[in-house]
C-alpha atoms as a PDB file:
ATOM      1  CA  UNK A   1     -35.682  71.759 -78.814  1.00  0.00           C
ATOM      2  CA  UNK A   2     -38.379  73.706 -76.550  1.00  0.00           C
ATOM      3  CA  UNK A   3     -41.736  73.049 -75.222  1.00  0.00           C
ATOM      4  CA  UNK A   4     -43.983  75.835 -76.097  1.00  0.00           C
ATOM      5  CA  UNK A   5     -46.692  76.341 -74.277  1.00  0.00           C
ATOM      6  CA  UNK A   6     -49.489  79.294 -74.190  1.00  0.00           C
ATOM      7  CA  UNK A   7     -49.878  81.317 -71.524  1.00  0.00           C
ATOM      8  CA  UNK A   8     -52.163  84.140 -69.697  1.00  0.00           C
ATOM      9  CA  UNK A   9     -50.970  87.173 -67.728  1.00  0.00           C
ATOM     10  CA  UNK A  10     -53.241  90.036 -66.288  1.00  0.00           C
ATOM     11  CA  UNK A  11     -51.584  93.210 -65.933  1.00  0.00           C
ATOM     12  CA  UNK A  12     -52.384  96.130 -63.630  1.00  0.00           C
ATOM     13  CA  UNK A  13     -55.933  96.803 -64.945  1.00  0.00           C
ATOM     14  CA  UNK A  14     -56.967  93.554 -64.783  1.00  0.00           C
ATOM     15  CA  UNK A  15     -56.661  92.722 -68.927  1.00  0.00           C
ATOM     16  CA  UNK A  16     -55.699  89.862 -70.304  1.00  0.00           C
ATOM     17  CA  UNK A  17     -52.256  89.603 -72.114  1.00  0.00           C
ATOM     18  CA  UNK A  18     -51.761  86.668 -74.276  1.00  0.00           C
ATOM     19  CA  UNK A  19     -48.455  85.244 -75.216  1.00  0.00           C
ATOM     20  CA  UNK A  20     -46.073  82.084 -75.876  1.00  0.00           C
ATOM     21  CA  UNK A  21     -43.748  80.223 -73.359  1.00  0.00           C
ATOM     22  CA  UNK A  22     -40.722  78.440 -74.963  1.00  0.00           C
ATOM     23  CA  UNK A  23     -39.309  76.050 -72.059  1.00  0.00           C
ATOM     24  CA  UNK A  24     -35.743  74.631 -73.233  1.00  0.00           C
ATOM     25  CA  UNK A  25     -36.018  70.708 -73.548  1.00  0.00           C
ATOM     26  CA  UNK A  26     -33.319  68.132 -72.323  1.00  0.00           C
ATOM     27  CA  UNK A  27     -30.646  71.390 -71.404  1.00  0.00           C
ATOM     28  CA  UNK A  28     -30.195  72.459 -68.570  1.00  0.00           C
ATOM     29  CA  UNK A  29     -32.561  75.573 -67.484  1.00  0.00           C
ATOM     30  CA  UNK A  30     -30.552  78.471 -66.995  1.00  0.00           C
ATOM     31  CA  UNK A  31     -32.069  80.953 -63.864  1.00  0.00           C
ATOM     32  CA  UNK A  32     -32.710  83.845 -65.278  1.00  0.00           C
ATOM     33  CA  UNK A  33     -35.068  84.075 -68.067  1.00  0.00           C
ATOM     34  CA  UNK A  34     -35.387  86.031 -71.591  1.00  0.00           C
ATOM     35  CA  UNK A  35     -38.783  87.861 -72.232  1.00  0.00           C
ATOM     36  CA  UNK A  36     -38.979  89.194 -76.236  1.00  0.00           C
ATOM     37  CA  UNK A  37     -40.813  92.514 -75.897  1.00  0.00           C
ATOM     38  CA  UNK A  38     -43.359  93.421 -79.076  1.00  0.00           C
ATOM     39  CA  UNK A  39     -41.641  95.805 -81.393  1.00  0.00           C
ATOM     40  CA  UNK A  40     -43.836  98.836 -82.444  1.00  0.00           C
ATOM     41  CA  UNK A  41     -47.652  97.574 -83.296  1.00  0.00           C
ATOM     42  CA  UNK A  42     -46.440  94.272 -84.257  1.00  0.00           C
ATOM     43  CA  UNK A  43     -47.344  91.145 -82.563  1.00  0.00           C
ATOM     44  CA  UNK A  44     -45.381  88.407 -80.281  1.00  0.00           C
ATOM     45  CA  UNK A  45     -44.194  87.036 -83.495  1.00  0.00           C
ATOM     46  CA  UNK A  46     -42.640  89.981 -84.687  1.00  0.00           C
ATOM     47  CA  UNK A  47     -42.079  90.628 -88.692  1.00  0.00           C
ATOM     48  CA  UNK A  48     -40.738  87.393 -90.640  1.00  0.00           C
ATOM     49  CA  UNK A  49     -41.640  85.314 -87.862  1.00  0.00           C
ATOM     50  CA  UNK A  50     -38.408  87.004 -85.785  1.00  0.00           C
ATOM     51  CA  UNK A  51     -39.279  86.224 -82.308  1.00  0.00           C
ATOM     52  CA  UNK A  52     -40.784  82.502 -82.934  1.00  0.00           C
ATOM     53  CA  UNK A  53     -36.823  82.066 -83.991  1.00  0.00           C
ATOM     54  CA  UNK A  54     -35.312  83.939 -81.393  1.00  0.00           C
ATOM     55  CA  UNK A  55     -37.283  82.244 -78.598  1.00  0.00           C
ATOM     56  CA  UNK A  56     -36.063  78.939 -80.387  1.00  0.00           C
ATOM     57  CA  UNK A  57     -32.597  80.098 -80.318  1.00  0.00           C
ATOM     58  CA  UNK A  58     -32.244  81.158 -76.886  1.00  0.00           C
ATOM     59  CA  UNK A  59     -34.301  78.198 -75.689  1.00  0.00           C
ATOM     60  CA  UNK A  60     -31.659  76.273 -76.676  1.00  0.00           C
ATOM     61  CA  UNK A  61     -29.328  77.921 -75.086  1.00  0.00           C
ATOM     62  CA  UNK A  62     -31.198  76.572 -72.090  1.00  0.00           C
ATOM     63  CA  UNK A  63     -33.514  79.799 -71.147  1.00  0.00           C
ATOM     64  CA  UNK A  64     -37.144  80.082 -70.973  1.00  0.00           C
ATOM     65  CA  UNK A  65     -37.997  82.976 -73.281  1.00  0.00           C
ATOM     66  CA  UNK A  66     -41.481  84.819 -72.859  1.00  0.00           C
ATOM     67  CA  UNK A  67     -43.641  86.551 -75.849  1.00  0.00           C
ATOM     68  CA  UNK A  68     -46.390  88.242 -75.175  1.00  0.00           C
ATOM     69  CA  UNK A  69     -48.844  90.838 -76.999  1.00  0.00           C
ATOM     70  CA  UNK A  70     -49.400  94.138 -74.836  1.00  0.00           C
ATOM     71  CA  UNK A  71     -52.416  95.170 -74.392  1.00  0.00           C
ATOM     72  CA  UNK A  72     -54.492  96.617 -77.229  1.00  0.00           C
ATOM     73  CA  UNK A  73     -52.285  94.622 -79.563  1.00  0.00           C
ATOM     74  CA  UNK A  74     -52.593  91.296 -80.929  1.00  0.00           C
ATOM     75  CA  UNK A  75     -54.391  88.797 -79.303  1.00  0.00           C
ATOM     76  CA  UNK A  76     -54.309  90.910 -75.757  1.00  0.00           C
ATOM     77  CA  UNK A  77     -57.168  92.739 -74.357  1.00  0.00           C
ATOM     78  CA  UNK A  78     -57.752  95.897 -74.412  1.00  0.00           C
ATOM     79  CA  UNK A  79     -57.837  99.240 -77.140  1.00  0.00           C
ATOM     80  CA  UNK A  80     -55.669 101.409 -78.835  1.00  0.00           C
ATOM     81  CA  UNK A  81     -57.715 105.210 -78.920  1.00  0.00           C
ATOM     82  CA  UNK A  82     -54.631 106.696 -81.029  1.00  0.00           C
ATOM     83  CA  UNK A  83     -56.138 107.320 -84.946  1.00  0.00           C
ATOM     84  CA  UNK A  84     -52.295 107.885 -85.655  1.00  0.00           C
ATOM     85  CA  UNK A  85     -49.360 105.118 -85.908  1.00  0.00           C
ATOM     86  CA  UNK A  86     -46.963 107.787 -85.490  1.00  0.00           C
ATOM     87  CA  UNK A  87     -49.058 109.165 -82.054  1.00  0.00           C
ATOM     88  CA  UNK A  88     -49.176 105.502 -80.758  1.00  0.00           C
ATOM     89  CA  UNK A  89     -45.673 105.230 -81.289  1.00  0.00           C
ATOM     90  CA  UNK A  90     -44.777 108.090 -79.524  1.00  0.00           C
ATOM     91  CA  UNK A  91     -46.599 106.758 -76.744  1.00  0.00           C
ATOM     92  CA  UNK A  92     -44.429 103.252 -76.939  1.00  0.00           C
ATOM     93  CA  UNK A  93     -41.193 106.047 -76.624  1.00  0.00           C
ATOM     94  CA  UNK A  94     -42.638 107.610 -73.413  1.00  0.00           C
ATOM     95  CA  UNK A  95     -43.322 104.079 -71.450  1.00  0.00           C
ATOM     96  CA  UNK A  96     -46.660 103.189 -72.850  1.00  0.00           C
ATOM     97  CA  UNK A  97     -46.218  99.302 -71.990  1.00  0.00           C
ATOM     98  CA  UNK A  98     -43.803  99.385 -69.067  1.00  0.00           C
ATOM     99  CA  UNK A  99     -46.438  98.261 -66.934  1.00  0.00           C
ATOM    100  CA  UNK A 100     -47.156  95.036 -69.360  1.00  0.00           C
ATOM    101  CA  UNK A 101     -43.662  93.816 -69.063  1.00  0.00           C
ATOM    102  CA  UNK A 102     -43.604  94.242 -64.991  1.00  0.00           C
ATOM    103  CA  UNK A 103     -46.720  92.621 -65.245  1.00  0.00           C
ATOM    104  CA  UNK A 104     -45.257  89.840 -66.899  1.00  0.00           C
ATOM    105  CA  UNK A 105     -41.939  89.488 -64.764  1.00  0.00           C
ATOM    106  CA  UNK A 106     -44.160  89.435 -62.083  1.00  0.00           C
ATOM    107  CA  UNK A 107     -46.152  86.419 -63.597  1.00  0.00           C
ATOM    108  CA  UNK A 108     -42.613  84.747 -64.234  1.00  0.00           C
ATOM    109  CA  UNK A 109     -41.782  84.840 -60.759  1.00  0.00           C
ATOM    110  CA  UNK A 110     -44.871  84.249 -58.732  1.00  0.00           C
ATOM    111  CA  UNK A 111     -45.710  81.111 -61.444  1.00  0.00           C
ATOM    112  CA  UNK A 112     -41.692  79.907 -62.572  1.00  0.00           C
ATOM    113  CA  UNK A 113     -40.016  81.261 -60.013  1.00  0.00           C
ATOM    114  CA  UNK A 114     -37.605  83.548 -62.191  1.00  0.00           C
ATOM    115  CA  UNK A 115     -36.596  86.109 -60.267  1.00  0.00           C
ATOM    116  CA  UNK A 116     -33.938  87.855 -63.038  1.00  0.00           C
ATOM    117  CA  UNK A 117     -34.532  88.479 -66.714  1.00  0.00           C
ATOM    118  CA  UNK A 118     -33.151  89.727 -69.511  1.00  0.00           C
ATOM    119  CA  UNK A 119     -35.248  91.852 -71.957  1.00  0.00           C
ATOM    120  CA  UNK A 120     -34.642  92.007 -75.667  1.00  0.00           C
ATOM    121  CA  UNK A 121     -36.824  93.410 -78.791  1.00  0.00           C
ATOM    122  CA  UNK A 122     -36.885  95.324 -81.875  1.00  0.00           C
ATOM    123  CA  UNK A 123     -37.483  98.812 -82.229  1.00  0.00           C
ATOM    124  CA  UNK A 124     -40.426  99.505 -79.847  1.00  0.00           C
ATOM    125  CA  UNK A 125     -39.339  96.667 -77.929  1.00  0.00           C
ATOM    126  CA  UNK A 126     -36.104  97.861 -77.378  1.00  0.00           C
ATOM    127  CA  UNK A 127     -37.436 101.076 -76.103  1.00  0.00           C
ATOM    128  CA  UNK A 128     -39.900  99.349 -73.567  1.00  0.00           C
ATOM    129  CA  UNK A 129     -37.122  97.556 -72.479  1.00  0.00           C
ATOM    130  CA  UNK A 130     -34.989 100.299 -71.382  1.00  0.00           C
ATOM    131  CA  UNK A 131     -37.830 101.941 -69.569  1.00  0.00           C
ATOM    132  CA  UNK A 132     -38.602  98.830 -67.975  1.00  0.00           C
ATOM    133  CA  UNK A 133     -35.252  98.396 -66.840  1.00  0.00           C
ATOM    134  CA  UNK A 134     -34.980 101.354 -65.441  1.00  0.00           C
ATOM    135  CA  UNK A 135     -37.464 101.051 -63.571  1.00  0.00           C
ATOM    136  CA  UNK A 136     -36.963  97.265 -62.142  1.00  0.00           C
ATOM    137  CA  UNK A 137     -33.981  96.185 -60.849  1.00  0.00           C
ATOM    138  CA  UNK A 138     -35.083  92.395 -61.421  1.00  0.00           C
ATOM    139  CA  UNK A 139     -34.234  93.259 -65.252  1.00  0.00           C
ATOM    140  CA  UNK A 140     -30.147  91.874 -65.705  1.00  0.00           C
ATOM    141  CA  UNK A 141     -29.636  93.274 -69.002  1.00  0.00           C
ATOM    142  CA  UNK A 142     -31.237  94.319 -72.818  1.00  0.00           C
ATOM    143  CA  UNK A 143     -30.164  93.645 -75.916  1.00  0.00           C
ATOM    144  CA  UNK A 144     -32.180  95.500 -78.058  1.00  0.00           C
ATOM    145  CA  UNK A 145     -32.322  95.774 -82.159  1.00  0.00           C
ATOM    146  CA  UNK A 146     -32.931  99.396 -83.961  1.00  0.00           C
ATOM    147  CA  UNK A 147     -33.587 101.024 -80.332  1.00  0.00           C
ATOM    148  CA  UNK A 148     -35.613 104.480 -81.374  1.00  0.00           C
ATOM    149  CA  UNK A 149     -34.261 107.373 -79.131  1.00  0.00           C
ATOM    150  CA  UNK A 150     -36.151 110.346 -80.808  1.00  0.00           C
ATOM    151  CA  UNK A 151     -39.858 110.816 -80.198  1.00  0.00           C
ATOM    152  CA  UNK A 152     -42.491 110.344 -83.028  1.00  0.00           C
ATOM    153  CA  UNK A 153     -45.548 111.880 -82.996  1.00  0.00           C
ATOM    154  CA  UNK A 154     -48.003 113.489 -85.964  1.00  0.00           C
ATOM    155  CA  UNK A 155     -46.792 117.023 -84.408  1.00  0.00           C
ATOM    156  CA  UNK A 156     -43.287 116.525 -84.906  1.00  0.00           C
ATOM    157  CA  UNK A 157     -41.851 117.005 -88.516  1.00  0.00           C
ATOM    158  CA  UNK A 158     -39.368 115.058 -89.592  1.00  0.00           C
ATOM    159  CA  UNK A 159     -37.882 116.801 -92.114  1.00  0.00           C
ATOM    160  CA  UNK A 160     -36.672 119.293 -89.141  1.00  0.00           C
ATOM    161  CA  UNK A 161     -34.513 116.495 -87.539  1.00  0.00           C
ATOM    162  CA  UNK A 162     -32.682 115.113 -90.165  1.00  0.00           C
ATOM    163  CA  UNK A 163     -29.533 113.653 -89.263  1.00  0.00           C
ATOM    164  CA  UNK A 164     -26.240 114.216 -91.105  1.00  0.00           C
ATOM    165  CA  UNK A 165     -25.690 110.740 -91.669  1.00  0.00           C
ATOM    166  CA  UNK A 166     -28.821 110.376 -93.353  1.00  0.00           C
ATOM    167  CA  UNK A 167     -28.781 113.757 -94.763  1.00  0.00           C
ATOM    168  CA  UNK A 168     -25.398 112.304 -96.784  1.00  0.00           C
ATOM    169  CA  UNK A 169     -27.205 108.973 -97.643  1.00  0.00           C
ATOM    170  CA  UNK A 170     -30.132 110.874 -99.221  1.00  0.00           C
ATOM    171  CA  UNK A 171     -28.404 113.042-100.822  1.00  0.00           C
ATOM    172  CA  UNK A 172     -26.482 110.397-102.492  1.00  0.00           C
ATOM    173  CA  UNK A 173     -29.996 108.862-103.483  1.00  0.00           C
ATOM    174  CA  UNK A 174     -31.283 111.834-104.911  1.00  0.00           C
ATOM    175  CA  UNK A 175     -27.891 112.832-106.879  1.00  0.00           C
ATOM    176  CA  UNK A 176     -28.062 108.814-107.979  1.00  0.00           C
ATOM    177  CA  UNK A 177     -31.738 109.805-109.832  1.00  0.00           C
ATOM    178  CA  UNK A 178     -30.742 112.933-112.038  1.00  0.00           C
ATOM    179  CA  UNK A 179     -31.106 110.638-115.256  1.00  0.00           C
ATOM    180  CA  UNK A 180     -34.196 108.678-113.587  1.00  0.00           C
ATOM    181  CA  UNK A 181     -37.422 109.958-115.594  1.00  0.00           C
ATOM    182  CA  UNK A 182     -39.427 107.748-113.050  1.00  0.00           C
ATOM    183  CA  UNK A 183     -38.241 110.202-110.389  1.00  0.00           C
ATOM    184  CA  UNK A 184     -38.367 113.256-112.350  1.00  0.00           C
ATOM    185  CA  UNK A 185     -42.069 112.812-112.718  1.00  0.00           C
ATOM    186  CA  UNK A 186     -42.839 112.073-109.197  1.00  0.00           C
ATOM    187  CA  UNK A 187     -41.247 115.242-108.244  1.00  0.00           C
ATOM    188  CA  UNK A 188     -43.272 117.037-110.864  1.00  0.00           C
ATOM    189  CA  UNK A 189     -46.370 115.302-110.355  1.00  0.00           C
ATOM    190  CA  UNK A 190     -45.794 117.122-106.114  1.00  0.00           C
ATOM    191  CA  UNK A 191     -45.482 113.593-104.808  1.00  0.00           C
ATOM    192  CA  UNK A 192     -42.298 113.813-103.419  1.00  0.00           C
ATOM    193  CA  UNK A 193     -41.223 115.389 -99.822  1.00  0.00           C
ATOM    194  CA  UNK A 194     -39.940 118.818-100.374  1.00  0.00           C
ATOM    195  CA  UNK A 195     -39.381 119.291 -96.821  1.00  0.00           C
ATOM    196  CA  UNK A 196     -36.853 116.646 -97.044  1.00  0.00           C
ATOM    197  CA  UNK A 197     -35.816 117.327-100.070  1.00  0.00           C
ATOM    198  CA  UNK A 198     -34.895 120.960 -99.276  1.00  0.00           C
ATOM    199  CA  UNK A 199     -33.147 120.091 -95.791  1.00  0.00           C
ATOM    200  CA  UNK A 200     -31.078 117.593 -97.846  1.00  0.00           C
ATOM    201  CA  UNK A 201     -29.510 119.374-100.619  1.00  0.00           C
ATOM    202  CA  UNK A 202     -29.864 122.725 -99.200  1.00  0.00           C
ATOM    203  CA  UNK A 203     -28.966 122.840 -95.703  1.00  0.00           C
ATOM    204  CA  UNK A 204     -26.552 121.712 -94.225  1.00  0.00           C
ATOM    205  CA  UNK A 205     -26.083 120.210 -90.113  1.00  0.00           C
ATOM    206  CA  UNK A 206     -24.017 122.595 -88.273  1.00  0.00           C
ATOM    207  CA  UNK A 207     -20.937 121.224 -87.540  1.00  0.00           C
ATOM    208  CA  UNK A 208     -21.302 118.235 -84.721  1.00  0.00           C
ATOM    209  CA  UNK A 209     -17.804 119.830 -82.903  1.00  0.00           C
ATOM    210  CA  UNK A 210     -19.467 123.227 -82.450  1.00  0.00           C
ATOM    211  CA  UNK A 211     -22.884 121.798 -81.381  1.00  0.00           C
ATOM    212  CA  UNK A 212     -21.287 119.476 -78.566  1.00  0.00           C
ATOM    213  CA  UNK A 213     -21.722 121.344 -75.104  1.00  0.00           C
ATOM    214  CA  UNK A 214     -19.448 120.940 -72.471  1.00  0.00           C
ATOM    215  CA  UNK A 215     -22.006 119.328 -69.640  1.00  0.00           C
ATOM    216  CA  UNK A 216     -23.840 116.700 -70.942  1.00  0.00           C
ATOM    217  CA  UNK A 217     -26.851 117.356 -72.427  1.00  0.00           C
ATOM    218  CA  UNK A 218     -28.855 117.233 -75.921  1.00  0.00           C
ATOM    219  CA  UNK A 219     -29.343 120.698 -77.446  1.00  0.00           C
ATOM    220  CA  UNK A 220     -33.262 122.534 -76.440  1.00  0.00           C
ATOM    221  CA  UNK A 221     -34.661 122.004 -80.005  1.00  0.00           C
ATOM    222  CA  UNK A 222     -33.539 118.471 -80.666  1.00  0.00           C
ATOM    223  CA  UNK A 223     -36.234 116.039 -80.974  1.00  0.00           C
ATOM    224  CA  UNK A 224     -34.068 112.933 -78.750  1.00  0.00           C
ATOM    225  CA  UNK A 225     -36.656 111.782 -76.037  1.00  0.00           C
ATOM    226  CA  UNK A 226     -35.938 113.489 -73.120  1.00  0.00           C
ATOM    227  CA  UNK A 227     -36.388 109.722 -70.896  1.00  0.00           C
ATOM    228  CA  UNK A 228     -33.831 108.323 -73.038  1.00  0.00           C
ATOM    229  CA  UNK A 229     -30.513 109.339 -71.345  1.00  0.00           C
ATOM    230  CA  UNK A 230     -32.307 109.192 -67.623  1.00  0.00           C
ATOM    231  CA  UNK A 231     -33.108 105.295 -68.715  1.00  0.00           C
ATOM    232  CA  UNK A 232     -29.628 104.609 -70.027  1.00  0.00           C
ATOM    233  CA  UNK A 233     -28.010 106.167 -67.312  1.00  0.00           C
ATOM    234  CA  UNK A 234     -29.548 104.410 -65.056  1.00  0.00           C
ATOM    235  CA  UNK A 235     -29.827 100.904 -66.454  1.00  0.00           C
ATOM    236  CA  UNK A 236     -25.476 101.537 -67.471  1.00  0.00           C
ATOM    237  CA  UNK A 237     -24.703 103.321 -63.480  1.00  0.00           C
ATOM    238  CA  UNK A 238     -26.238 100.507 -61.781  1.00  0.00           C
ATOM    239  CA  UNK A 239     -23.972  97.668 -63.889  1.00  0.00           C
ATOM    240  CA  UNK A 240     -26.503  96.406 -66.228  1.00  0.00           C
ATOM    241  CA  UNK A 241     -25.356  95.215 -69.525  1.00  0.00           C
ATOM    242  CA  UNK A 242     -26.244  96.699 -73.021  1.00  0.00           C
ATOM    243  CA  UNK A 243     -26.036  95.152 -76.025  1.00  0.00           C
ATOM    244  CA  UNK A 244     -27.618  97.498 -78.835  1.00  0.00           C
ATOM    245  CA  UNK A 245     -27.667  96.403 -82.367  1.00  0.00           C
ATOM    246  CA  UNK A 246     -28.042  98.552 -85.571  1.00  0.00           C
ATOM    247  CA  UNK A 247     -29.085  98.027 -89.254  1.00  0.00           C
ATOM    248  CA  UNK A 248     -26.359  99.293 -91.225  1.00  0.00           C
ATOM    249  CA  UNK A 249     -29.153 100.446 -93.702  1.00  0.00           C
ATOM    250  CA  UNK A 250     -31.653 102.201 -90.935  1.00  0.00           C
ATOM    251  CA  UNK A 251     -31.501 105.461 -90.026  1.00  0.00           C
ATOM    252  CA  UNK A 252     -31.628 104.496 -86.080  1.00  0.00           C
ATOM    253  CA  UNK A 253     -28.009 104.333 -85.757  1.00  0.00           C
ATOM    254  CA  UNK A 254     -27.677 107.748 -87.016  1.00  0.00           C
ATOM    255  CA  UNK A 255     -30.120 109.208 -84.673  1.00  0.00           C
ATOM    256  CA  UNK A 256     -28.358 107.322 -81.664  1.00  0.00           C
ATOM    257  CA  UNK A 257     -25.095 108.609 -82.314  1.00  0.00           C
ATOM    258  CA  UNK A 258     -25.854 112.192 -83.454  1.00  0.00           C
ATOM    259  CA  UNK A 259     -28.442 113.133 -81.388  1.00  0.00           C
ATOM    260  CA  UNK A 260     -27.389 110.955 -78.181  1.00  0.00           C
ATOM    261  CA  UNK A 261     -24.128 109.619 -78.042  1.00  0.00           C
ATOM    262  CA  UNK A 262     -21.898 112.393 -79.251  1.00  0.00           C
ATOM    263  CA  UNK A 263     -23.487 114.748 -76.164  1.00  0.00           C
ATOM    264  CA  UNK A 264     -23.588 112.108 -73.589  1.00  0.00           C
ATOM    265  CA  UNK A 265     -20.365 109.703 -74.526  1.00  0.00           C
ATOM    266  CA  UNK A 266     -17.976 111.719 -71.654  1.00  0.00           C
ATOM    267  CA  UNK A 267     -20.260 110.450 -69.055  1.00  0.00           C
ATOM    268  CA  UNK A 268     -20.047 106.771 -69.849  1.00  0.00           C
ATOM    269  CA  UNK A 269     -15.774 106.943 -69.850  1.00  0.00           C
ATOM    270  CA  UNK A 270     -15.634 104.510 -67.029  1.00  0.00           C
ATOM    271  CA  UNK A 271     -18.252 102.479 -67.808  1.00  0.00           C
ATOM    272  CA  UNK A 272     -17.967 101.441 -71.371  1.00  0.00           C
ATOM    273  CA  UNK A 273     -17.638  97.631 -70.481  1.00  0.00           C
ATOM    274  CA  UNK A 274     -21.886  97.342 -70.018  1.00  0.00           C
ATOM    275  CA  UNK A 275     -22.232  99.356 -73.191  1.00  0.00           C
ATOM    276  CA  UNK A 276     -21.517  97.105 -76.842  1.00  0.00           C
ATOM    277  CA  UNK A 277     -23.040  98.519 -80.063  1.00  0.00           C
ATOM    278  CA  UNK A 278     -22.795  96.936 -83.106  1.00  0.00           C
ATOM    279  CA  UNK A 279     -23.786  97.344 -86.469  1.00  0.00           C
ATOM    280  CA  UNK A 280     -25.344  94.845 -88.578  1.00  0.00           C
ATOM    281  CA  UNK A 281     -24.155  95.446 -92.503  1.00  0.00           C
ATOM    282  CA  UNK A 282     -26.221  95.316 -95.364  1.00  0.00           C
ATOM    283  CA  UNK A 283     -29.179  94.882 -93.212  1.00  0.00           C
ATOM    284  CA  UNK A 284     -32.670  96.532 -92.768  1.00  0.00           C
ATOM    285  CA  UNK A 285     -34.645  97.069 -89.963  1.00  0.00           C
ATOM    286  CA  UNK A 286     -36.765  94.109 -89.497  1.00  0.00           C
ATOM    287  CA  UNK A 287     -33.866  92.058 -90.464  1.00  0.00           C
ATOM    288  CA  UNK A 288     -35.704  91.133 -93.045  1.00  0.00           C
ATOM    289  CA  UNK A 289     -32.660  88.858 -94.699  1.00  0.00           C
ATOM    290  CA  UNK A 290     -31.470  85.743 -93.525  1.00  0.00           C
ATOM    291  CA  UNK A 291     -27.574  86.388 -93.506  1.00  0.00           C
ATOM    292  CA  UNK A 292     -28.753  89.709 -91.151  1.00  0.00           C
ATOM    293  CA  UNK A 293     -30.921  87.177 -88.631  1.00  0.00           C
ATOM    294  CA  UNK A 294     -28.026  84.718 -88.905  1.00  0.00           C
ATOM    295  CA  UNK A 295     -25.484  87.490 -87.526  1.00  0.00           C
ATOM    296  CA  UNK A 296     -27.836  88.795 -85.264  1.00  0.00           C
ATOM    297  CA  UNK A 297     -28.109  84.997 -83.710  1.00  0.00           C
ATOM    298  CA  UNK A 298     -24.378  84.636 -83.193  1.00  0.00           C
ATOM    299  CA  UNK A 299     -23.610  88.321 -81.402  1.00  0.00           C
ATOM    300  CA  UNK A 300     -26.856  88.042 -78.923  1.00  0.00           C
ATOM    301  CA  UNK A 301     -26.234  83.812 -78.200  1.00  0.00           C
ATOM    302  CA  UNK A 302     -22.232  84.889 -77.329  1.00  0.00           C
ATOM    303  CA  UNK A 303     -23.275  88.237 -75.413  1.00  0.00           C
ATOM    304  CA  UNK A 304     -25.308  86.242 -73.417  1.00  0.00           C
ATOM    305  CA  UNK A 305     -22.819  83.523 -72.831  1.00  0.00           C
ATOM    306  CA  UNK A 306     -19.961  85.693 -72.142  1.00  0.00           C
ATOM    307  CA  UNK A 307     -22.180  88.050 -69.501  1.00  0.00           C
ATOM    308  CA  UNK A 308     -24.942  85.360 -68.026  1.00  0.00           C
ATOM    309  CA  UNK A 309     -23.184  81.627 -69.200  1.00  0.00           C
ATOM    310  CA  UNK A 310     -23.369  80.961 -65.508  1.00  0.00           C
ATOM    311  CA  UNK A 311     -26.802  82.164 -64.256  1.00  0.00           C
END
């Protein structure tokens, strides 16, 4: 069970972000406190009503979980100027709401007086949580779902920075449609992606052995945000736990392992205990299928037992 109650925090230009406290009932209250961080454009509930049943989860685990809308989104104050979702998301990837989530730490601990929290969220959530915890030392750990390590934007194409892994899943889809006359006449009709379509079938990733420079360090014309690895490093170097989940059908873990991980994993030798990646099977990602959420459940409620059980 959990108390939920709404709540109002102003962040550093003085709007007004609304969002939901869930305050565990008859467990006991745990000292350091979970704050669910708005993935993308989507609101404090999140898609398929996600973070109403994550903050029920946890609650019960005995922490008081925070969801909020940042500003310009949801119920919050403030705009959004970007006429682009792929613009405004890019702007997510470079830190756009770090200031909301200090904003609401800082409400935590001047009004609850939780002083350590744990940030988790899908996608754009995930992102903002990193940055945030890089940049606040009151953040313990992140568990975040799908975290985005490229940078979107209307400017960037992304039929330039296809990954191999999802170079070999397309190209399995597209092989899989030969006999389809549905797909025959969207190609003919010009609806399809030739971009895509072209770096698929006809060009192939160098090979990842050759790419992989000896200092690490993402090649100059890959598209991985450039604040990623600073964030990680410094959220892994100072002993903060990650837990980052991936949809086994999303292209996300791809991109984190191709265009991240394979340059950067030397680095991280000695300090793979705060690093745990999983990946979720058969599951898309907004976790849109109960058996997905279900899993998801279990590995964040025992990463947070094993690494905070005591707080």
């Amino acid at each position: 069970m959990d108390d939920i109650v709404p709540v109002i925090i102003k962040n550093r230009s003085n709007l007004r972000l609304y969002g939901m406290l869930h305050t565990p009932v008859g467990a006991h209250r745990k000292n350091i406190a979970i704050i669910l961080l708005s993935p993308g454009i989507k609101s404090r509930i999140a898609p398929h009503r996600l973070y109403v049943e994550m903050a029920q989860r946890y609650a019960m685990e005995g922490y008081v979980v925070l969801r909020f809308d940042y500003n310009g989104l949801g119920d919050s104050e403030g705009d959004v100027e970007e006429a682009f979702v792929a613009d405004l998301y890019g702007s997510i990837q470079r830190g756009r709401y770090v200031d909301d989530v200090i904003a609401a730490m800082d409400y935590m601990e001047k009004d609850l007086g939780m002083g350590k929290f744990i940030l988790g969220g899908l996608c754009g959530g995930a992102i903002t949580g990193l940055l945030a915890g890089s940049r606040d030392s009151r953040v313990a750990g992140l568990f975040g779902l799908g975290i985005p390590v490229i940078l979107d934007g209307t400017q960037v194409d992304p039929a330039k920075y296809i990954t191999e892994g999802q170079a070999e899943r397309l190209r399995n889809m597209y092989f899989g449609k030969i006999t389809d006359i549905a797909a025959w006449k969207r190609f003919l009709s010009f609806r399809s992606d030739f971009r895509v379509i072209w770096q698929v079938l006809f060009k192939r990733s160098p090979n990842s052995a050759l790419q992989k420079p000896v200092a690490p360090s993402a090649p100059s014309n890959s598209n991985l945000n450039p604040i990623f690895p600073l964030a990680f490093q410094e959220m892994v170097f100072s002993s903060r736990k990650l837990l980052l989940i991936f949809s086994e059908m999303d292209r996300l873990y791809w991109e984190y392992n191709e265009k991240f991980w394979q340059y950067y994993e030397s680095m991280y030798r000695n300090h793979m205990e705060y690093i745990d990646v999983r990946i979720l099977k058969n599951a898309n990602h907004i976790l849109s299928f109960p058996e997905s959420r279900e899993e998801m459940y279990k590995w964040t409620c025992e990463w947070l037992k094993e690494n905070y059980g005591d707080s």
